[in-house]
N, C-alpha and C. Protein backbone atom coordinates (compact mmCIF):
# COMPACT_ATOMS: atom_id res chain seq x y z
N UNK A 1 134.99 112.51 45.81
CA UNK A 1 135.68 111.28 46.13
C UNK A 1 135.00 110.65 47.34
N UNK A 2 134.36 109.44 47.12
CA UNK A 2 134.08 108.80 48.57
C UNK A 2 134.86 107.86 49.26
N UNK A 3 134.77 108.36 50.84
CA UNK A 3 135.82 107.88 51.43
C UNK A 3 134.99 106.63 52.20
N UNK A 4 135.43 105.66 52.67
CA UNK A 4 135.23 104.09 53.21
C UNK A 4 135.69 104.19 54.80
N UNK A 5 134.80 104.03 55.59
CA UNK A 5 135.25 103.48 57.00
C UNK A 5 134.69 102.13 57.15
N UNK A 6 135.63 101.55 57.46
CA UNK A 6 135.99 99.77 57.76
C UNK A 6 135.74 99.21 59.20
N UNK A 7 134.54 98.72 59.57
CA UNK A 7 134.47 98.24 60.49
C UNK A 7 134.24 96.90 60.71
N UNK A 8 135.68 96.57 61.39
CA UNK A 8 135.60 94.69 61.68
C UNK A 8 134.95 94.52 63.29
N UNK A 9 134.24 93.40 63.94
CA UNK A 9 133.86 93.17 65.08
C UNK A 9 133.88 91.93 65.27
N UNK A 10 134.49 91.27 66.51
CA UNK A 10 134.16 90.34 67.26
C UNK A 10 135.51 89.25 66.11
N UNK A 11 135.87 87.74 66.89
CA UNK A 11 137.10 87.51 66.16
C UNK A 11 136.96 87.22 64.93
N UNK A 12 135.58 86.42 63.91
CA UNK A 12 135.81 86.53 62.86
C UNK A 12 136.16 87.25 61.85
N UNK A 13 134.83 88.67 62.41
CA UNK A 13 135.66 90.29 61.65
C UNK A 13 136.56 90.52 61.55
N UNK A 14 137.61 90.41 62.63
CA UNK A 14 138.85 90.92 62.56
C UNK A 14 139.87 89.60 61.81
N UNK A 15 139.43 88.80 62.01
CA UNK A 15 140.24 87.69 61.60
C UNK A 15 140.10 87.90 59.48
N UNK A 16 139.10 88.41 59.62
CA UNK A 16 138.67 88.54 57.74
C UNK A 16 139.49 89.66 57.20
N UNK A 17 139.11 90.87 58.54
CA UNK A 17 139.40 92.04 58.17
C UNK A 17 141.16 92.24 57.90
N UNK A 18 141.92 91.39 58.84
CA UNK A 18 143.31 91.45 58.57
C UNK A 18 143.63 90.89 57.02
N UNK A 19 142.78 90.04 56.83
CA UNK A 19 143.55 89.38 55.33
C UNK A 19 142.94 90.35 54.49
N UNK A 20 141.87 91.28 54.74
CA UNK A 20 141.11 92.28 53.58
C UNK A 20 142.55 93.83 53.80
N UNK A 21 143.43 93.75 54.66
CA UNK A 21 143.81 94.90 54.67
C UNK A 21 145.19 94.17 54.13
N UNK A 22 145.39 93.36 54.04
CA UNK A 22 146.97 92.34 53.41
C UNK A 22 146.29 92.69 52.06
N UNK A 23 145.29 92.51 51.62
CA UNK A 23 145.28 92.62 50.10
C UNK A 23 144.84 93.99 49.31
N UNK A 24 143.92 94.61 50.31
CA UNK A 24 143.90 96.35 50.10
C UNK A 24 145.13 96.92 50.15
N UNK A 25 146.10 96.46 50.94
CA UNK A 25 147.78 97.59 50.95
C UNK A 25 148.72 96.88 49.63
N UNK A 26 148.53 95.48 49.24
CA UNK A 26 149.21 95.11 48.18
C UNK A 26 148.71 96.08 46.61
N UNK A 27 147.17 95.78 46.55
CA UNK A 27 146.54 96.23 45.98
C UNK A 27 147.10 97.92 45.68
N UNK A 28 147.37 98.65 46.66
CA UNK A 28 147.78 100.41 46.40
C UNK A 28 148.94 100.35 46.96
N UNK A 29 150.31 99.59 46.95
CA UNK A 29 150.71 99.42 47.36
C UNK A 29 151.73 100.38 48.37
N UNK A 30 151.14 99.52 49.45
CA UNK A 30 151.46 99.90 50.79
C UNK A 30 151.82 98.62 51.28
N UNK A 31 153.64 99.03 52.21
CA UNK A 31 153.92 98.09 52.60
C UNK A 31 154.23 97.65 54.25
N UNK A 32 153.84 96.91 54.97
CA UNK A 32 153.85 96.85 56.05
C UNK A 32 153.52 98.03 57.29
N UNK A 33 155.05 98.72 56.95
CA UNK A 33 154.77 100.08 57.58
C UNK A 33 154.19 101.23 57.08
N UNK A 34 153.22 101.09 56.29
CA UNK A 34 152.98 101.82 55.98
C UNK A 34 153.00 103.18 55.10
N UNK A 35 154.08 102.60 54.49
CA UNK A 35 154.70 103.50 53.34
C UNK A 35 154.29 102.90 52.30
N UNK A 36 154.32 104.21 50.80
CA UNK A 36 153.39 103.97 49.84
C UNK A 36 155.08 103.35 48.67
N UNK A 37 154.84 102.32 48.60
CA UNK A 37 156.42 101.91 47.79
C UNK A 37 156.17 101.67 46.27
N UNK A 38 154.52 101.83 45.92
CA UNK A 38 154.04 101.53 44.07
C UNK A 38 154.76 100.59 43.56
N UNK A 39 155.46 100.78 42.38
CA UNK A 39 155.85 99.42 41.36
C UNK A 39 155.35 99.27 40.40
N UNK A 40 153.82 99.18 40.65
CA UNK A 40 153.19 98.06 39.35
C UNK A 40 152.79 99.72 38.76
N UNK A 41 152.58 98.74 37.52
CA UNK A 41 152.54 99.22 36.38
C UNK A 41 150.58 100.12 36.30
N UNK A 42 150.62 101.15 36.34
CA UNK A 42 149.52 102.50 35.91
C UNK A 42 149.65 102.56 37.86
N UNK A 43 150.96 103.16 38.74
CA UNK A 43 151.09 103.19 40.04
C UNK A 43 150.30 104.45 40.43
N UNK A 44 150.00 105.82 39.58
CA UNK A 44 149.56 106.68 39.37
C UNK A 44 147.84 106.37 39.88
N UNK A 45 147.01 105.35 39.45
CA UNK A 45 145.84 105.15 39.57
C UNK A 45 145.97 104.51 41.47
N UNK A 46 146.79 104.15 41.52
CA UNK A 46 147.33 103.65 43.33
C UNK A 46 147.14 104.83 43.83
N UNK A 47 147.38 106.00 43.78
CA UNK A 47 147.84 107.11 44.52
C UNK A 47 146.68 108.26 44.65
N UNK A 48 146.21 108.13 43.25
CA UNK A 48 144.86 108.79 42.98
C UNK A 48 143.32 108.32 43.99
N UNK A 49 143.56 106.86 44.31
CA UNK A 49 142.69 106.50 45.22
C UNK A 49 142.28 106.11 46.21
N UNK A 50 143.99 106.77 46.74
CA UNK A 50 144.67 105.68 48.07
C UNK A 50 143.49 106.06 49.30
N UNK A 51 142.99 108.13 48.67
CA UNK A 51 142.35 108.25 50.09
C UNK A 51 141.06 107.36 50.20
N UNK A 52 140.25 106.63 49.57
CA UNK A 52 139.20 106.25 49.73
C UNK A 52 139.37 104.76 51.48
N UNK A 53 140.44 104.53 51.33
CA UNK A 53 140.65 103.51 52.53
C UNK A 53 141.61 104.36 53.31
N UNK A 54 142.46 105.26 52.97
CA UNK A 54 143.60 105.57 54.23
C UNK A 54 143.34 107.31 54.35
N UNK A 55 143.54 107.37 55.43
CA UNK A 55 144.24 108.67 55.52
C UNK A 55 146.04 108.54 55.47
N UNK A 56 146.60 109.71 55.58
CA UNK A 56 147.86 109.78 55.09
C UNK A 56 148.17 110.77 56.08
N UNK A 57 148.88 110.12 57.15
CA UNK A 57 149.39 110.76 58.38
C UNK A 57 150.64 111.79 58.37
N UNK A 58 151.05 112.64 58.95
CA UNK A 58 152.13 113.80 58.79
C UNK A 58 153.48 113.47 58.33
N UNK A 59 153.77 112.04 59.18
CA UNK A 59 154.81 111.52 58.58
C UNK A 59 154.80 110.67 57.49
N UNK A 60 153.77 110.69 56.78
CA UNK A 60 153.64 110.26 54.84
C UNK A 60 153.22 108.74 55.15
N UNK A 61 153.17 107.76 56.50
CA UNK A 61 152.23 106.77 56.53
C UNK A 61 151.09 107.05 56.13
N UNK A 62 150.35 105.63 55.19
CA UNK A 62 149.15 105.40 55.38
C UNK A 62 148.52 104.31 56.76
N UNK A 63 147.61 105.34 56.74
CA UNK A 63 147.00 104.71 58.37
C UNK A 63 145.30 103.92 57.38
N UNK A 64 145.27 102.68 57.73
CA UNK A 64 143.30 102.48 57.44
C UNK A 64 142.59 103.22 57.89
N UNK A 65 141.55 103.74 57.55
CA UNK A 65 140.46 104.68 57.96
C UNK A 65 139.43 103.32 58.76
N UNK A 66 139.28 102.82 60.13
CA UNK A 66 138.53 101.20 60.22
C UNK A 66 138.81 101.41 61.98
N UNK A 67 138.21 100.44 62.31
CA UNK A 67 137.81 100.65 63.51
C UNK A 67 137.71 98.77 63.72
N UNK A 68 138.37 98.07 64.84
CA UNK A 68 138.61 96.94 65.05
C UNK A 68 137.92 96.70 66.88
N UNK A 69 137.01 96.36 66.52
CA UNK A 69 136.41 95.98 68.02
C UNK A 69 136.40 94.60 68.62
N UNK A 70 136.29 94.22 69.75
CA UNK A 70 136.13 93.01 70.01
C UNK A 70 135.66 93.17 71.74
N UNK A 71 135.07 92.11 71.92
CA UNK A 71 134.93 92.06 73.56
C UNK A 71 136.26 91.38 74.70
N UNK A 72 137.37 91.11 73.51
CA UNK A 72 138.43 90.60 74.79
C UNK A 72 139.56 90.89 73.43
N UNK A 73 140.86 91.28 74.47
CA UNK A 73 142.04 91.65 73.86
C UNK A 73 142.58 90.75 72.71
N UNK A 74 142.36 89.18 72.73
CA UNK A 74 143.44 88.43 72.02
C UNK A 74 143.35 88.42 70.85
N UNK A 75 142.29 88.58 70.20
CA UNK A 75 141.86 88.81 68.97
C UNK A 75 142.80 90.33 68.00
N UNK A 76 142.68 91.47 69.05
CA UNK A 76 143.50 92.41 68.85
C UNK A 76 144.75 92.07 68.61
N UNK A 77 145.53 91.70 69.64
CA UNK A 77 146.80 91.52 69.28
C UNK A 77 147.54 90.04 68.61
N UNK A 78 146.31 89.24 68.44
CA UNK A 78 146.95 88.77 67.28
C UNK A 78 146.95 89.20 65.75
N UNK A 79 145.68 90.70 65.70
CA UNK A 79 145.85 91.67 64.26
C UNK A 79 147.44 92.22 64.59
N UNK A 80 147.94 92.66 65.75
CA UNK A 80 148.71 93.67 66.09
C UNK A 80 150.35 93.00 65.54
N UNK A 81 150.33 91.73 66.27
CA UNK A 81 151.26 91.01 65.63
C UNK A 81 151.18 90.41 64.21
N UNK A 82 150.31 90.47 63.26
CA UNK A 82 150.03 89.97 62.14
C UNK A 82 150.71 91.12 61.23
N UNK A 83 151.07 90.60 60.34
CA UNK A 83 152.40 91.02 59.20
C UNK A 83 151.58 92.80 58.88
N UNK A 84 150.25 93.11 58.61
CA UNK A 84 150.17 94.27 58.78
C UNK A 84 149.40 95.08 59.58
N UNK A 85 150.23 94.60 60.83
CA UNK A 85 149.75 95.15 62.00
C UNK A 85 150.06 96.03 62.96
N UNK A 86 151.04 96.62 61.85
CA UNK A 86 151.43 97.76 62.55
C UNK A 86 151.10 99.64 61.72
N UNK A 87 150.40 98.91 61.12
CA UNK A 87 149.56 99.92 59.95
C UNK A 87 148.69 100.53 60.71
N UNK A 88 147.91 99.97 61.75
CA UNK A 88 147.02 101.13 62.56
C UNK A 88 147.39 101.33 63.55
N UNK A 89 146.61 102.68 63.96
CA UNK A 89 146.96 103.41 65.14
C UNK A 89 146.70 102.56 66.29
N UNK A 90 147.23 102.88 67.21
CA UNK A 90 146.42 102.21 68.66
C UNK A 90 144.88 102.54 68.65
N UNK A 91 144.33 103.54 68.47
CA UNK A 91 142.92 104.62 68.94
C UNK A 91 142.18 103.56 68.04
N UNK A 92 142.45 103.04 66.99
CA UNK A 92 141.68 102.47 66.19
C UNK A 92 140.97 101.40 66.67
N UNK A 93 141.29 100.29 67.57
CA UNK A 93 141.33 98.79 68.17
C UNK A 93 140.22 99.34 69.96
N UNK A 94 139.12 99.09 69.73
CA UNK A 94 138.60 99.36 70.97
C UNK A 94 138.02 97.52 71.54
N UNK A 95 138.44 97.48 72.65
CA UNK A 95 138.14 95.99 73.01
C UNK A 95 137.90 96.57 74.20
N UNK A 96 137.08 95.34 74.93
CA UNK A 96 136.52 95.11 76.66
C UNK A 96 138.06 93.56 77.22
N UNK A 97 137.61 93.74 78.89
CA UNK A 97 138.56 92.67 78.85
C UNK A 97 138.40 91.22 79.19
N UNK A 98 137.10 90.85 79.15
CA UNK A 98 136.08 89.88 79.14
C UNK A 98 135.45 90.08 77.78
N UNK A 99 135.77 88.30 77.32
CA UNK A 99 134.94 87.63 76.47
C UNK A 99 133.78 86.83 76.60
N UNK A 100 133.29 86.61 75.82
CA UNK A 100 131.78 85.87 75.45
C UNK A 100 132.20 84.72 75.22
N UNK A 101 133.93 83.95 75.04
CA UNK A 101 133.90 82.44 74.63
C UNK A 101 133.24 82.09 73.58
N UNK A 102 133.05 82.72 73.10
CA UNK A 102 132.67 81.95 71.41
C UNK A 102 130.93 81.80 71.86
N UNK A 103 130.48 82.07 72.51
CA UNK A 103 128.81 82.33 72.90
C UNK A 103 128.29 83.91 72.65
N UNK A 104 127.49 83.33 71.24
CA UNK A 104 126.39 84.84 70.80
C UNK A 104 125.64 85.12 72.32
N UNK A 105 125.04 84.08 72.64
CA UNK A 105 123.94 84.77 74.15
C UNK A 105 124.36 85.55 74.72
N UNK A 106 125.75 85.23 75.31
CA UNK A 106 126.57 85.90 76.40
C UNK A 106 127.08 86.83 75.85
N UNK A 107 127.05 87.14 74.92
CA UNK A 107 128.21 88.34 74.22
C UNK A 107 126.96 89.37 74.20
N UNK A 108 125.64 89.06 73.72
CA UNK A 108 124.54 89.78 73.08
C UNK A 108 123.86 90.50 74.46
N UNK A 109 123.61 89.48 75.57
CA UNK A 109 122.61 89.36 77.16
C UNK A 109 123.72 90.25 77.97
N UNK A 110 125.11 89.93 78.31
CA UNK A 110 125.23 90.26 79.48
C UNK A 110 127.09 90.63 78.96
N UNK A 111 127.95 90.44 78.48
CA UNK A 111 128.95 91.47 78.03
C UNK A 111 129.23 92.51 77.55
N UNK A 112 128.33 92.34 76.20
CA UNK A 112 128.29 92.85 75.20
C UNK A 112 127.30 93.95 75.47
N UNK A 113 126.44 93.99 76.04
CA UNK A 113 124.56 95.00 76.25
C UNK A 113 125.35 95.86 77.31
């Protein structure tokens, strides 16, 4: 079975990556918090492949297997507040607390390096 690690960076990534994990948890369905709630019809093939994107934490959440970076917090917590954003761990979300402002140079030369 191959497993998928998901890595979004900087705000577009994460901005993509939230609507790719709204439709990956509908998709096997997983709902908000993280619980596996199925429904649709062959739910069996949901369950069979859930590990390829999640691990499946002690208390029966699925957590994303993904990693959310950015060079300044706001980007984070507007995933954090976004409808499934409470699906990952904290450990997952690594940010700095200075941004680049929407400038590749500065993010690439002297934040980011």
């Amino acid at each position: 079975m191959r497993e998928i690690l998901h890595i979004q960076g900087g705000q577009c990534g994460n901005q993509i990556g939230a609507k790719f994990w709204e439709v990956i948890c509908d998709e096997h369905g997983i709902d908000p918090t993280g619980r596996y709630q199925g429904g649709a019809p062959g739910g069996g093939l949901q369950l069979e492949r859930i590990n390829v994107y999640y691990n499946e934490a002690s208390c029966g959440r699925f957590v994303p297997r993904a990693v959310l970076m950015d060079l300044e917090p706001g980007t984070m917590d507007s995933v954090r507040a976004g409808p499934y954003g409470q699906i990952f761990r904290p450990d997952n979300f690594v940010f700095g607390q200075s941004g680049a402002g929407n400038n590749w140079a500065k993010g690439h030369y002297t934040e980011g390096a």
